[in-house]
PDB file of N, CA and C in Angstrom:
ATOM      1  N   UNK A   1      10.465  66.386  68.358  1.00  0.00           N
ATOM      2  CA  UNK A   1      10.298  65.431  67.284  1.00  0.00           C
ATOM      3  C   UNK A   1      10.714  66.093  65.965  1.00  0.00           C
ATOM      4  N   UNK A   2      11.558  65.553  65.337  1.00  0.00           N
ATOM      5  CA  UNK A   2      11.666  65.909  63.721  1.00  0.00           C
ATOM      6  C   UNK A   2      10.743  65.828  62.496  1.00  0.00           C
ATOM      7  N   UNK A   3      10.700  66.955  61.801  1.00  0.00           N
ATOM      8  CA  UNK A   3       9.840  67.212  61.066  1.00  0.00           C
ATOM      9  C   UNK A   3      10.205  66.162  60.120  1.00  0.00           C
ATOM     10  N   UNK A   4       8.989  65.422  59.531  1.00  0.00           N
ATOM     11  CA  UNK A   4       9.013  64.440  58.616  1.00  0.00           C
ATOM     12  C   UNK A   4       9.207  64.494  57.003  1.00  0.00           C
ATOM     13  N   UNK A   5       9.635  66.422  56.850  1.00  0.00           N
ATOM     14  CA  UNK A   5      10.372  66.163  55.265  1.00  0.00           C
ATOM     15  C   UNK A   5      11.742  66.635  55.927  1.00  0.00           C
ATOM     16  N   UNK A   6      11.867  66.852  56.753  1.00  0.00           N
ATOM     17  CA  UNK A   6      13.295  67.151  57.129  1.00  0.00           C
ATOM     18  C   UNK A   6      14.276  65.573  57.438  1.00  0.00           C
ATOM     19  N   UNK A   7      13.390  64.740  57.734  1.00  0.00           N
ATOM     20  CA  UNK A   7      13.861  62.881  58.275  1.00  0.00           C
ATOM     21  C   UNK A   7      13.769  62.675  56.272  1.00  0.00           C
ATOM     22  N   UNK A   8      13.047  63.021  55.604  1.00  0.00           N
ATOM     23  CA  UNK A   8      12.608  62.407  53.955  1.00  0.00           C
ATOM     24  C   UNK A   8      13.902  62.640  53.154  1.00  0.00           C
ATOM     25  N   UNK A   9      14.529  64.350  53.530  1.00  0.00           N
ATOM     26  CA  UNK A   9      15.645  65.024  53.026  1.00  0.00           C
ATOM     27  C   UNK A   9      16.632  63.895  53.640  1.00  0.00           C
ATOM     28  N   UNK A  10      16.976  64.021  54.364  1.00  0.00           N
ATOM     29  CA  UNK A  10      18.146  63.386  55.528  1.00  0.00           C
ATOM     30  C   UNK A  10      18.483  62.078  54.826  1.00  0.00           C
ATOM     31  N   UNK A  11      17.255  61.500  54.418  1.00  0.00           N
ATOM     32  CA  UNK A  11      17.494  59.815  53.935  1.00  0.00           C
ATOM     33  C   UNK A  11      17.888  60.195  52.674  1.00  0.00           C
ATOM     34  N   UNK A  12      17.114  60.851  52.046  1.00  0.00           N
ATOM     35  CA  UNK A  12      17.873  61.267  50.246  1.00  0.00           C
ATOM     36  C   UNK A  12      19.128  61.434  50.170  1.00  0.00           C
ATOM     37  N   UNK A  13      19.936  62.365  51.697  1.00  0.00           N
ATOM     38  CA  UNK A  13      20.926  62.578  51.182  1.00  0.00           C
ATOM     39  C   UNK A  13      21.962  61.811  51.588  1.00  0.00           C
ATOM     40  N   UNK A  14      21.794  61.200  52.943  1.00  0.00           N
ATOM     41  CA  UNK A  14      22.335  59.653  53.166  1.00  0.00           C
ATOM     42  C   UNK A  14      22.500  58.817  51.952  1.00  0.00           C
ATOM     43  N   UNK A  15      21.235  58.207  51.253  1.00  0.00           N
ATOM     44  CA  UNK A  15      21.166  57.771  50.131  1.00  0.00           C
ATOM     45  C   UNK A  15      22.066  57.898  49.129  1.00  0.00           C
ATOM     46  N   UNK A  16      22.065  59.149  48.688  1.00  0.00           N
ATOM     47  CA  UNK A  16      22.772  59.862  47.678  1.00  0.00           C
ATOM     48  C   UNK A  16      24.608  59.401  47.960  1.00  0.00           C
ATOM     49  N   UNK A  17      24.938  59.426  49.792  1.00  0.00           N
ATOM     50  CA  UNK A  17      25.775  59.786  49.273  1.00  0.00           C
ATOM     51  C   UNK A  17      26.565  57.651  49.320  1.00  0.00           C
ATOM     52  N   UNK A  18      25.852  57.551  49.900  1.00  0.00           N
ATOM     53  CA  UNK A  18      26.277  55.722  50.052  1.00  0.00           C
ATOM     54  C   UNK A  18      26.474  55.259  48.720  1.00  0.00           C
ATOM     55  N   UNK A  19      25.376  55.618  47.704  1.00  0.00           N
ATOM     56  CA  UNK A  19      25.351  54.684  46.179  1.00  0.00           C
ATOM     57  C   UNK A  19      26.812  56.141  45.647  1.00  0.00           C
ATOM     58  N   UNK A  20      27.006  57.070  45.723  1.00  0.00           N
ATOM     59  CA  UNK A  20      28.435  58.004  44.992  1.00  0.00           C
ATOM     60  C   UNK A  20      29.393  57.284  45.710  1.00  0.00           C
ATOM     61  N   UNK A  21      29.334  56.588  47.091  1.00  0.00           N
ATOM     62  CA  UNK A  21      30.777  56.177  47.691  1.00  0.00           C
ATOM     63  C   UNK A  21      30.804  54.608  46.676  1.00  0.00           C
ATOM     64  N   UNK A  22      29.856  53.889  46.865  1.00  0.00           N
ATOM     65  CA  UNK A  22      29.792  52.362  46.329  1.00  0.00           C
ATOM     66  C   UNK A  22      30.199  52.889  44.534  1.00  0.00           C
ATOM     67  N   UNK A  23      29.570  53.983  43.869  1.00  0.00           N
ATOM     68  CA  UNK A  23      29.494  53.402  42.474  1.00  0.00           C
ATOM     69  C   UNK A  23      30.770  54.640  42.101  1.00  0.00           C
ATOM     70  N   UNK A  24      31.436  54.987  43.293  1.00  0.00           N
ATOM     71  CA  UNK A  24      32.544  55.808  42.522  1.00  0.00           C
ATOM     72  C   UNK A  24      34.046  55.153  42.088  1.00  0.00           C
ATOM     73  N   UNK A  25      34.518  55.628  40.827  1.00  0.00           N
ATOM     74  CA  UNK A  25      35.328  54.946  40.026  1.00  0.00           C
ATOM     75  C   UNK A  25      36.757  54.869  41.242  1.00  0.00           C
ATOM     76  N   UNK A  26      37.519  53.387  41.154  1.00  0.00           N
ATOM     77  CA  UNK A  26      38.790  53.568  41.855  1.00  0.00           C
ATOM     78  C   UNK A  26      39.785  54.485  41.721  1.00  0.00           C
ATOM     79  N   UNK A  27      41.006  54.873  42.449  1.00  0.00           N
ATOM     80  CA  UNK A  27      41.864  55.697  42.040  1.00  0.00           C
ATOM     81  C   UNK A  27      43.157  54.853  41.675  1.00  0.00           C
ATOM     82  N   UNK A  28      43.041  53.683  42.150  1.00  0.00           N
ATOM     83  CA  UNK A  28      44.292  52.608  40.833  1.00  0.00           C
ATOM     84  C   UNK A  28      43.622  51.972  40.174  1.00  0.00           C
ATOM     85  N   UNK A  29      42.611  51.856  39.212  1.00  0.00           N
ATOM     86  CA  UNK A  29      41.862  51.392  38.090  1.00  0.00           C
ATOM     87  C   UNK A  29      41.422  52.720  37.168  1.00  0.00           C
ATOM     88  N   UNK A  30      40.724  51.917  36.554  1.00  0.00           N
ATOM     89  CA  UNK A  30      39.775  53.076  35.387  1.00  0.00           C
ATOM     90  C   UNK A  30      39.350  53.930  35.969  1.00  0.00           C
ATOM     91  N   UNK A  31      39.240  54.786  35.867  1.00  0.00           N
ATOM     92  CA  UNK A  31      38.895  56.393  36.055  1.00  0.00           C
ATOM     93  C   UNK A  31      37.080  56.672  35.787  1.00  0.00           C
ATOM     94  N   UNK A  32      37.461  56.028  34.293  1.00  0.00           N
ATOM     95  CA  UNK A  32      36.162  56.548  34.025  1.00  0.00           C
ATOM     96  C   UNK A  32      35.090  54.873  33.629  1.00  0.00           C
ATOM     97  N   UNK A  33      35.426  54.361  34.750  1.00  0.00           N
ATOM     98  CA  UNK A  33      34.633  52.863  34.856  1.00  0.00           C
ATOM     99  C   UNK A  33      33.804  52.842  36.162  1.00  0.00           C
ATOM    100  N   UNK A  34      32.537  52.451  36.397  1.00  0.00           N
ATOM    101  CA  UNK A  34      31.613  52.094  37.488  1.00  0.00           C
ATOM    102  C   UNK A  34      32.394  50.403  37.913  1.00  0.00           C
ATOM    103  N   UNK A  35      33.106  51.050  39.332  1.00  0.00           N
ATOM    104  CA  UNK A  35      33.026  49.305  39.429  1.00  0.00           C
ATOM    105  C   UNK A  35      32.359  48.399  39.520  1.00  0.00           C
ATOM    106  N   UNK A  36      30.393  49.157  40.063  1.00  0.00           N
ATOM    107  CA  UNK A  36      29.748  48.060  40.638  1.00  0.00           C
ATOM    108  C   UNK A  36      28.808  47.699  38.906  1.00  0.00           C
ATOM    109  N   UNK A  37      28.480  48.726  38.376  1.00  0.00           N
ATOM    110  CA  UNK A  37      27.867  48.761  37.041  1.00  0.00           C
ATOM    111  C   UNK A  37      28.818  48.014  35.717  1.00  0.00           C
ATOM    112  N   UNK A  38      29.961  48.178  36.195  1.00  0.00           N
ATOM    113  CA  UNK A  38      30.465  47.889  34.973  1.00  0.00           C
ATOM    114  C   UNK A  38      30.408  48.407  33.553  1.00  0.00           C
ATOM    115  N   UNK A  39      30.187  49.529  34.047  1.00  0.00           N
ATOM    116  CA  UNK A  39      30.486  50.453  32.305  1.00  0.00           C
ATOM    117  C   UNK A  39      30.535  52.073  32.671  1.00  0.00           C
ATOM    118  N   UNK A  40      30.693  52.455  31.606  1.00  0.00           N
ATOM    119  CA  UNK A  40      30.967  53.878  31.667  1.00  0.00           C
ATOM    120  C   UNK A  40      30.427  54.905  32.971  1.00  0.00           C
ATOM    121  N   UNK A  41      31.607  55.718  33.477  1.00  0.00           N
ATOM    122  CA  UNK A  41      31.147  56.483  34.286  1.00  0.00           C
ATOM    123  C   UNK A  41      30.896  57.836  34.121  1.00  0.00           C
ATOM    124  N   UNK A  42      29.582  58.077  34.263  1.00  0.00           N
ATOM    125  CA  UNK A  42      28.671  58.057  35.522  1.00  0.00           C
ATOM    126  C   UNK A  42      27.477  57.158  34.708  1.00  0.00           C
ATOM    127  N   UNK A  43      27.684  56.483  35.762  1.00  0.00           N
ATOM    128  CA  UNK A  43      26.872  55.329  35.512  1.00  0.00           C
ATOM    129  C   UNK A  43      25.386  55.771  36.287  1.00  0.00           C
ATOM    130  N   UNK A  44      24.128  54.998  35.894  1.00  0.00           N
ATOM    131  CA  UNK A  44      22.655  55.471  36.082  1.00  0.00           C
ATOM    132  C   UNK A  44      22.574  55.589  37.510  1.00  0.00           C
ATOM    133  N   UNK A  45      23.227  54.769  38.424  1.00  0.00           N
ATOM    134  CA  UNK A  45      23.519  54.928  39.806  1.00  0.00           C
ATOM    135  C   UNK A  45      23.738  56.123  39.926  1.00  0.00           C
ATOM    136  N   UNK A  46      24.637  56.637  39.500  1.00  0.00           N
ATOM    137  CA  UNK A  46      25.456  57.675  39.724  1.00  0.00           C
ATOM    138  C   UNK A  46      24.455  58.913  39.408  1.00  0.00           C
ATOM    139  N   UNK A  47      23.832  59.315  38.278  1.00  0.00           N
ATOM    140  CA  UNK A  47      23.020  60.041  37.749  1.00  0.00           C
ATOM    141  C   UNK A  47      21.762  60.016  38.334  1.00  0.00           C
ATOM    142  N   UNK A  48      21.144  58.995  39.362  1.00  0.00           N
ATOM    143  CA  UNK A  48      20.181  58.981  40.377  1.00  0.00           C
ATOM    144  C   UNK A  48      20.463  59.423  41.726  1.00  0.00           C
ATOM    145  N   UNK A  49      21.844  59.159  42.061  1.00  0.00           N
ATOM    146  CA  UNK A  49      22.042  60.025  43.288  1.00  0.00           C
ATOM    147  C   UNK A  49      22.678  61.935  43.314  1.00  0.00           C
ATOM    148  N   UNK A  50      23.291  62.079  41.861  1.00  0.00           N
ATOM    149  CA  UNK A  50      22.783  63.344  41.936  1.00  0.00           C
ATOM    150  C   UNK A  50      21.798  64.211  41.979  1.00  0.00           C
ATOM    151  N   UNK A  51      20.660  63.386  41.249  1.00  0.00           N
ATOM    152  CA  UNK A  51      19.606  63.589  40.922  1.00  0.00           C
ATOM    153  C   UNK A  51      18.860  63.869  42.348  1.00  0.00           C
ATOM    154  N   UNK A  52      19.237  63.367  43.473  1.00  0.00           N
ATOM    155  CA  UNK A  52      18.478  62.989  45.267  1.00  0.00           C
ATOM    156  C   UNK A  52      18.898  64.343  45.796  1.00  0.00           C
ATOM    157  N   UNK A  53      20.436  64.782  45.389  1.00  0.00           N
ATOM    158  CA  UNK A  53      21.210  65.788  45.929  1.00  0.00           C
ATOM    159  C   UNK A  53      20.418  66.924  45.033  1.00  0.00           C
ATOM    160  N   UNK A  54      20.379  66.619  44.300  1.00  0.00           N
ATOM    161  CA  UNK A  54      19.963  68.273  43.534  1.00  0.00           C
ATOM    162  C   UNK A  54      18.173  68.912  44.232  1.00  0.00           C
ATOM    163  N   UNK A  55      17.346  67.370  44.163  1.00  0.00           N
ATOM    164  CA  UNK A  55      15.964  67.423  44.583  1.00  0.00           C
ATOM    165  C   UNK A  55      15.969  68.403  45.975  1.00  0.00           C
ATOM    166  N   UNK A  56      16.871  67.465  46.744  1.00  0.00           N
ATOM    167  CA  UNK A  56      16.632  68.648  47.846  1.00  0.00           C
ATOM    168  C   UNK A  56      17.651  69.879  48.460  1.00  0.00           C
ATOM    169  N   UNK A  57      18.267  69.810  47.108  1.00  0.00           N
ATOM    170  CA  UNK A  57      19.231  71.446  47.406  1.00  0.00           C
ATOM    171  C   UNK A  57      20.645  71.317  48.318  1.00  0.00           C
ATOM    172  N   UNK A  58      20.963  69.772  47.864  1.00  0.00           N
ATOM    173  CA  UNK A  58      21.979  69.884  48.421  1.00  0.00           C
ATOM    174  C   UNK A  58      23.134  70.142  47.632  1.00  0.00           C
ATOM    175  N   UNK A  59      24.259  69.791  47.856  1.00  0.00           N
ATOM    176  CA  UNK A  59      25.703  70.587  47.044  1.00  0.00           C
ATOM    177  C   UNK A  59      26.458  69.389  46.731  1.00  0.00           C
ATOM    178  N   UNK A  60      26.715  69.373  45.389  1.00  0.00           N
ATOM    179  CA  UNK A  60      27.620  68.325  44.968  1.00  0.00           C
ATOM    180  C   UNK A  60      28.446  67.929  46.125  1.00  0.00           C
ATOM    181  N   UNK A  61      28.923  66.525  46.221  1.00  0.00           N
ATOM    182  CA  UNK A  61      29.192  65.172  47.166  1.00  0.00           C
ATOM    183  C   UNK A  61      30.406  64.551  46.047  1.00  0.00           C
ATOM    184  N   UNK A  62      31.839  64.754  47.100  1.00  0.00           N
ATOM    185  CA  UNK A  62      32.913  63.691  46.635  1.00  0.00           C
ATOM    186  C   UNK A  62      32.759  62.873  47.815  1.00  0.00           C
ATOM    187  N   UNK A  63      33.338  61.542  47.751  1.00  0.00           N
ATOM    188  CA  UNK A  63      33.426  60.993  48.951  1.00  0.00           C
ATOM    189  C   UNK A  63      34.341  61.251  49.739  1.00  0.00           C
ATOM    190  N   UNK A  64      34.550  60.670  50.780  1.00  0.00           N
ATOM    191  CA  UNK A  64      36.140  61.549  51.389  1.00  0.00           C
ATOM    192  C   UNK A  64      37.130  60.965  51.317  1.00  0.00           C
ATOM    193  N   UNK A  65      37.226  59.673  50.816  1.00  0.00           N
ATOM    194  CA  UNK A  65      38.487  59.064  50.672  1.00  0.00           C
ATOM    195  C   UNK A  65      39.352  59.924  49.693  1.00  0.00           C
ATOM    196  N   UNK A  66      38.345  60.548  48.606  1.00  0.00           N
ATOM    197  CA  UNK A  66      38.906  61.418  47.685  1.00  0.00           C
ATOM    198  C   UNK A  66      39.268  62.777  48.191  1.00  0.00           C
ATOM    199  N   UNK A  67      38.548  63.061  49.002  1.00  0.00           N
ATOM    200  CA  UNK A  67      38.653  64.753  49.180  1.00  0.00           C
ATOM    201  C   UNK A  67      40.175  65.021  50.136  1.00  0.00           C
TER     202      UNK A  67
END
């Protein structure tokens, strides 16, 4: 059975990385625009899922369409 902050981590960083794929800026549009927020990027989305990654020690997240 899996330890239950190890399943808590797992979802944070799932989490983390679903709202960076949804709220990351296009690569034929604005750069520095949230598509789903609609304004400046990094949008509060954005600044809450680093925020998930940092909590539990994980390592900055591009998505991979980018990488």
């Amino acid at each position: 059975m899996t330890d239950p902050v190890e399943q808590v981590r797992a979802q944070l960083v799932l989490s983390a990385r679903v709202i960076m794929t949804d709220h990351w800026p296009p690569t034929d549009g604005r750069r520095d625009w949230c598509p789903i927020c609609n304004c400046h990027w990094k949008c509060r989305a954005m600044l809450t899922a680093y925020a998930y990654l940092r909590l539990v020690g994980a390592h900055i997240w591009i998505p991979p369409h980018l990488g």
